[in-house]
N, C-alpha and C. Protein backbone atom coordinates (compact mmCIF):
# COMPACT_ATOMS: atom_id res chain seq x y z
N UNK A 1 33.01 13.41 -39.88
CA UNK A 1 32.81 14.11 -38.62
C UNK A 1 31.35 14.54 -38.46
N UNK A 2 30.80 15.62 -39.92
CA UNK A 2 29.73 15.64 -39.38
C UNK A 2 28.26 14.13 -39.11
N UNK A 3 29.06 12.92 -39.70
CA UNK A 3 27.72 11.95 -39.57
C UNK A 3 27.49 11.11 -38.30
N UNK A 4 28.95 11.78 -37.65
CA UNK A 4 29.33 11.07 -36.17
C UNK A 4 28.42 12.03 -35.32
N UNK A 5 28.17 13.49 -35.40
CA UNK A 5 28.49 14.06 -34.69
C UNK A 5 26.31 13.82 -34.74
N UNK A 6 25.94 14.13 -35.60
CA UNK A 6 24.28 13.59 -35.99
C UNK A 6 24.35 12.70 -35.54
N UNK A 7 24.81 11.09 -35.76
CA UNK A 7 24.45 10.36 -34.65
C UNK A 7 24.68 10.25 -33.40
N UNK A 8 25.77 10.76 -32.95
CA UNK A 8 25.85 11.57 -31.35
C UNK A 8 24.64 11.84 -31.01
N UNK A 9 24.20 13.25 -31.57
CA UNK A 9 22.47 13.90 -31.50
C UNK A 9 21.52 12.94 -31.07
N UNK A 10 21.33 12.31 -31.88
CA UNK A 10 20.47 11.05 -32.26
C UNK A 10 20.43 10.04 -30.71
N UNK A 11 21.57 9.61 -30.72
CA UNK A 11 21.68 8.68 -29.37
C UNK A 11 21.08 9.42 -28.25
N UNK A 12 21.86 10.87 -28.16
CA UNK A 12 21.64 11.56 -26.61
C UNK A 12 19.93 11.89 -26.69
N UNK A 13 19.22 12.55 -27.52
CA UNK A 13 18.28 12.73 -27.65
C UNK A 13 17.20 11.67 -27.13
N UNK A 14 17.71 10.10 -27.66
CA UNK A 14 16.80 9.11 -26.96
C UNK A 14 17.25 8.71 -26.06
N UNK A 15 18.29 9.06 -25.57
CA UNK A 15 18.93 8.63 -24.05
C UNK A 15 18.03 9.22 -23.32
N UNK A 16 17.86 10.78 -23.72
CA UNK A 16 17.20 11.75 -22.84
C UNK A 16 15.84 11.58 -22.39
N UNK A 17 14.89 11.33 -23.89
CA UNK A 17 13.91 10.74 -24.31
C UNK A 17 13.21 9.89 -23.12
N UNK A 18 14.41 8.25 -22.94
CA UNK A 18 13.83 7.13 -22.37
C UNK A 18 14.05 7.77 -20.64
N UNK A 19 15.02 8.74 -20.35
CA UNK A 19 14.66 8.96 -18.87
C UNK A 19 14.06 9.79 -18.51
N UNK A 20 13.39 10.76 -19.66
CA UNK A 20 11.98 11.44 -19.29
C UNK A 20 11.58 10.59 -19.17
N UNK A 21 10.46 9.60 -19.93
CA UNK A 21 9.59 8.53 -20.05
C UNK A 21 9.73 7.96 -18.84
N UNK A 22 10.65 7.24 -18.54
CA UNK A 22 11.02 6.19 -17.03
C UNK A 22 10.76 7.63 -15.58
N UNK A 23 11.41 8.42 -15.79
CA UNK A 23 10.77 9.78 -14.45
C UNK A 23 9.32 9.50 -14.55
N UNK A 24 8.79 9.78 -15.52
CA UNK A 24 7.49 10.08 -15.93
C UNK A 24 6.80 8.84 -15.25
N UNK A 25 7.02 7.77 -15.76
CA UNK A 25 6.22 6.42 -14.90
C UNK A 25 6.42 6.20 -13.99
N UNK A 26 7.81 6.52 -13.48
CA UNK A 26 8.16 6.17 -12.09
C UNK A 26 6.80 7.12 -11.07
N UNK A 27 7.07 8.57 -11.64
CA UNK A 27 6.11 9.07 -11.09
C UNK A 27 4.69 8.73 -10.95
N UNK A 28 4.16 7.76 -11.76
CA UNK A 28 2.77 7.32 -11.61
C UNK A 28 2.84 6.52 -10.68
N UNK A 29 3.65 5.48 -10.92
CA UNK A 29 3.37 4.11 -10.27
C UNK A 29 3.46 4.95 -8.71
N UNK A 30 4.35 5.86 -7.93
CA UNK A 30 4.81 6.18 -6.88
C UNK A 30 3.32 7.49 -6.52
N UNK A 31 2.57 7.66 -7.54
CA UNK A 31 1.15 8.84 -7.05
C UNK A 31 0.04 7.52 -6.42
N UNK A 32 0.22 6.50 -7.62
CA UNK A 32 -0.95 5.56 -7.28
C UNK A 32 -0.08 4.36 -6.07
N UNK A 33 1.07 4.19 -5.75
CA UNK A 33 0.87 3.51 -4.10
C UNK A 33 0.96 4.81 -3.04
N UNK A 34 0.69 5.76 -3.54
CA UNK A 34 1.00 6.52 -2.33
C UNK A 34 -0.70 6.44 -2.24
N UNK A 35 -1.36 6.78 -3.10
CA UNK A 35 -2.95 7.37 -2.51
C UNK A 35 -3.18 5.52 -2.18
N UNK A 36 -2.87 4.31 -2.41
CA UNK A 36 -3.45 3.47 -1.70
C UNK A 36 -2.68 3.46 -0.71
N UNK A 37 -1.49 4.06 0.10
CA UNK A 37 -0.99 4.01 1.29
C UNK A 37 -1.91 4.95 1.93
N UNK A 38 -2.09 6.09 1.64
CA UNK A 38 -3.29 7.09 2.28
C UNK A 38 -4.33 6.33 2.61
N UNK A 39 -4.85 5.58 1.39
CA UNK A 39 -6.23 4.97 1.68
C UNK A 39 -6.59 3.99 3.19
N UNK A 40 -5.32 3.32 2.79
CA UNK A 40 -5.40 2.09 3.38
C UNK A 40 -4.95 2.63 5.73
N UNK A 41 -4.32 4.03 5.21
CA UNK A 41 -3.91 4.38 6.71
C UNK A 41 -5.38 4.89 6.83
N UNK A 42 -6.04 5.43 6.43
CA UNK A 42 -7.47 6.72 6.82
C UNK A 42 -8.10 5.10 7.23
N UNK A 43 -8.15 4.03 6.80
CA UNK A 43 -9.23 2.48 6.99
C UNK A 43 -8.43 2.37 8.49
N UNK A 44 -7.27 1.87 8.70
CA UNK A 44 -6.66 1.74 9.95
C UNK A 44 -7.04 2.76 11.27
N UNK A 45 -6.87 4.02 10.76
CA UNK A 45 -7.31 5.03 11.82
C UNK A 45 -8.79 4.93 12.14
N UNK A 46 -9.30 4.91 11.22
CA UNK A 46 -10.58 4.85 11.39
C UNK A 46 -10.84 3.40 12.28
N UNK A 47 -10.72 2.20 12.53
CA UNK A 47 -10.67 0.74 12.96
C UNK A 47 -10.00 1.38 14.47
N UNK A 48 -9.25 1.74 14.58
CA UNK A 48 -7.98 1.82 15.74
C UNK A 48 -8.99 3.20 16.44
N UNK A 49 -9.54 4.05 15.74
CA UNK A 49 -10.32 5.10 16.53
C UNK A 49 -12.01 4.16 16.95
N UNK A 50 -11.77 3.27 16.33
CA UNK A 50 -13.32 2.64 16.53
C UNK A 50 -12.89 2.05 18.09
N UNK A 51 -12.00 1.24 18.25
CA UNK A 51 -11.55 0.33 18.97
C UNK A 51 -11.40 0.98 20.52
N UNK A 52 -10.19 2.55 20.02
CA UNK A 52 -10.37 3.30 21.07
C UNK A 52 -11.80 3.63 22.30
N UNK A 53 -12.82 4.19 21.20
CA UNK A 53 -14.21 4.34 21.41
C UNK A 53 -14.39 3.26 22.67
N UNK A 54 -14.19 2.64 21.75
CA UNK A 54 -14.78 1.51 22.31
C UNK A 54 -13.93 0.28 23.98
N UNK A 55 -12.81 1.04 23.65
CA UNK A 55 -12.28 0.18 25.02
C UNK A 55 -12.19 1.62 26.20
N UNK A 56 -12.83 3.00 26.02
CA UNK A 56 -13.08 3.97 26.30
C UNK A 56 -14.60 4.04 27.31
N UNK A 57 -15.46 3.07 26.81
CA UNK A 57 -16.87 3.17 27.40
C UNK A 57 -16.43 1.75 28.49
N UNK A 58 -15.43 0.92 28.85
CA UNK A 58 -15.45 -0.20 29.36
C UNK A 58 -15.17 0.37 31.01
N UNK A 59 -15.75 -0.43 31.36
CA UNK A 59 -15.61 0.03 33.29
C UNK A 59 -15.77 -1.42 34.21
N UNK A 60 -15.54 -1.45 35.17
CA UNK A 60 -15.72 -2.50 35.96
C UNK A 60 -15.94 -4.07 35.83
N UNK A 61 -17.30 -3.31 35.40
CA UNK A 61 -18.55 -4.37 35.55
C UNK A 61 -18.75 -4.76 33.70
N UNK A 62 -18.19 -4.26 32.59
CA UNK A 62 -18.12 -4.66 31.69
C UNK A 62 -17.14 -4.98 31.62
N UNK A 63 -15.80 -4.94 31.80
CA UNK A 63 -14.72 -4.86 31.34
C UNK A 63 -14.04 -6.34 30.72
N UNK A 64 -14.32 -7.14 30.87
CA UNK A 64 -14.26 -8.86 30.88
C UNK A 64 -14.59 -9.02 29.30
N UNK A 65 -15.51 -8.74 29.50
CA UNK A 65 -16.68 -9.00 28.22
C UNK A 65 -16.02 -8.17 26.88
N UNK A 66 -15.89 -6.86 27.09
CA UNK A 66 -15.46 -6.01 26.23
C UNK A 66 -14.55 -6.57 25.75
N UNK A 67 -13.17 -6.43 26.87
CA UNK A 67 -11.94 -7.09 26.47
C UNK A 67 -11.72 -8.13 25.45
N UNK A 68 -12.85 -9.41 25.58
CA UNK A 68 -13.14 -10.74 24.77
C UNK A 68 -13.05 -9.90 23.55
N UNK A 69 -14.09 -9.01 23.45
CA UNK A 69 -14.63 -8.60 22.54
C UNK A 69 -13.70 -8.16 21.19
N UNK A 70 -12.77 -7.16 22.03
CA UNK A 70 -11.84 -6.59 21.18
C UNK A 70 -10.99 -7.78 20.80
N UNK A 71 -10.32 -8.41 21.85
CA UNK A 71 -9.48 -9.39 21.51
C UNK A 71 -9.48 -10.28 20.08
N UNK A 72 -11.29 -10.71 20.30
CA UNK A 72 -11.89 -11.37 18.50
C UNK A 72 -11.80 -10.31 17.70
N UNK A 73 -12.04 -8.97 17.36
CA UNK A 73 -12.15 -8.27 16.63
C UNK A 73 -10.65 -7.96 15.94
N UNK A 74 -9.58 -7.81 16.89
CA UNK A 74 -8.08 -7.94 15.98
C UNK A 74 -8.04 -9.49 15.44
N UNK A 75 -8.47 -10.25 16.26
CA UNK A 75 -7.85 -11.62 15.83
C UNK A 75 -8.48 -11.57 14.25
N UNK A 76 -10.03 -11.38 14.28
CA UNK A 76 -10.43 -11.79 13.05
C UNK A 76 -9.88 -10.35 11.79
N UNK A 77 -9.64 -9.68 12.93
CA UNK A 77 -8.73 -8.53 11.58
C UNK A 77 -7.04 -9.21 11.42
N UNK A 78 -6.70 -9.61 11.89
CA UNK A 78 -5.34 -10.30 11.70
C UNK A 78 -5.78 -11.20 10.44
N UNK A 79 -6.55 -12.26 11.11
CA UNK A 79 -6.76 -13.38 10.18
C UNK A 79 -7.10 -12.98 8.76
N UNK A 80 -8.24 -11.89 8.07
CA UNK A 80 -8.39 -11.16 7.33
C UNK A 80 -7.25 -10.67 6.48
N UNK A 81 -5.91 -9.82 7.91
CA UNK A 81 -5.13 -9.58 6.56
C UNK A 81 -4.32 -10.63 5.93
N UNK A 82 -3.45 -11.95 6.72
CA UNK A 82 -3.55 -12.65 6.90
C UNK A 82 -3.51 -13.88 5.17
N UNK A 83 -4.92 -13.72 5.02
CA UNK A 83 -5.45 -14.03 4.31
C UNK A 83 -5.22 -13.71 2.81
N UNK A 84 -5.36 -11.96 2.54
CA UNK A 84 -5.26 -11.43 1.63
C UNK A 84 -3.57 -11.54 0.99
N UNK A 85 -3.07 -11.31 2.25
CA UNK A 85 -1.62 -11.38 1.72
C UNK A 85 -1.06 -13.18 1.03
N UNK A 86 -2.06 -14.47 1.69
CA UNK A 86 -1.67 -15.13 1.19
C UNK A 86 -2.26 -15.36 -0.64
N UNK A 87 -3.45 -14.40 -0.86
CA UNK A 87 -4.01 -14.73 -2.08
C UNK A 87 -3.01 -13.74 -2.82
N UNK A 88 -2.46 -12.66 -2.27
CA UNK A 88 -1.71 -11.82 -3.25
C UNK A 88 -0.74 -12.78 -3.64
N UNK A 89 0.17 -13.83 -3.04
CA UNK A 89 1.02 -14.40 -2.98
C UNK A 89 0.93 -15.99 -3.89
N UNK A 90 -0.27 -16.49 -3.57
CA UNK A 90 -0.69 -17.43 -4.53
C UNK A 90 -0.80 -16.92 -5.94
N UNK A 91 -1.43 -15.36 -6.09
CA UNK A 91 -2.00 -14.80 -7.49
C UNK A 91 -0.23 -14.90 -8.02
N UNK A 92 0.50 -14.24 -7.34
CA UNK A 92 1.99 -14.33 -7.98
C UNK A 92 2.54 -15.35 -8.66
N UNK A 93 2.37 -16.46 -7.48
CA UNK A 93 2.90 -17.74 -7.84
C UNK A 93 2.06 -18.20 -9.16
N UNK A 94 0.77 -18.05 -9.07
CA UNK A 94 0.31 -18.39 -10.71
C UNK A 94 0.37 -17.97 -12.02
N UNK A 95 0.80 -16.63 -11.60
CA UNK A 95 0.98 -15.62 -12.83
C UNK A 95 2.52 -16.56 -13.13
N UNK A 96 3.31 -16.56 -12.30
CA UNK A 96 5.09 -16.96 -13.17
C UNK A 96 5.06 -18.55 -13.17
């Protein structure tokens, strides 16, 4: 009884052990995509407040031109992300 009851101990202890540890990382991995979700929204706001600015000063007699303007500026930000997501996706495929 008592060598059952020590290895009882034993088991629960690293039961306990491995889901501190796993909380514990979970919690990292979930600090570090959150501050690149922060990061990556403060880059967007900042782009989307540029854009504002900027389709803000357009009137009449510019307005044609501007419009072009912005229009290339998402396109080539599309294409950009676009892009990245296909190299994240290739890097995958080469890693497995």
């Amino acid at each position: 009884m008592l060598k059952t009851r020590k290895q009882f101990s034993i088991v629960l202890i690293l039961v306990l052990a491995g889901f501190g540890i796993g909380i514990y990382l979970q919690d990292l991995k979930h600090r570090e995509s959150t501050e690149a979700a922060w990061e990556s929204n403060r880059f967007n706001l900042k782009r989307f407040n540029q854009i504002r600015d900027y389709t803000i000063k357009m009137d009449a007699s510019n307005w044609r031109s501007m419009r072009d303007s912005i229009g290339g500026q998402l396109d080539s930000f599309m294409i950009l992300r676009f892009r990245r997501e296909m190299d994240s996706l290739s890097n995958l495929e080469q890693k497995n």
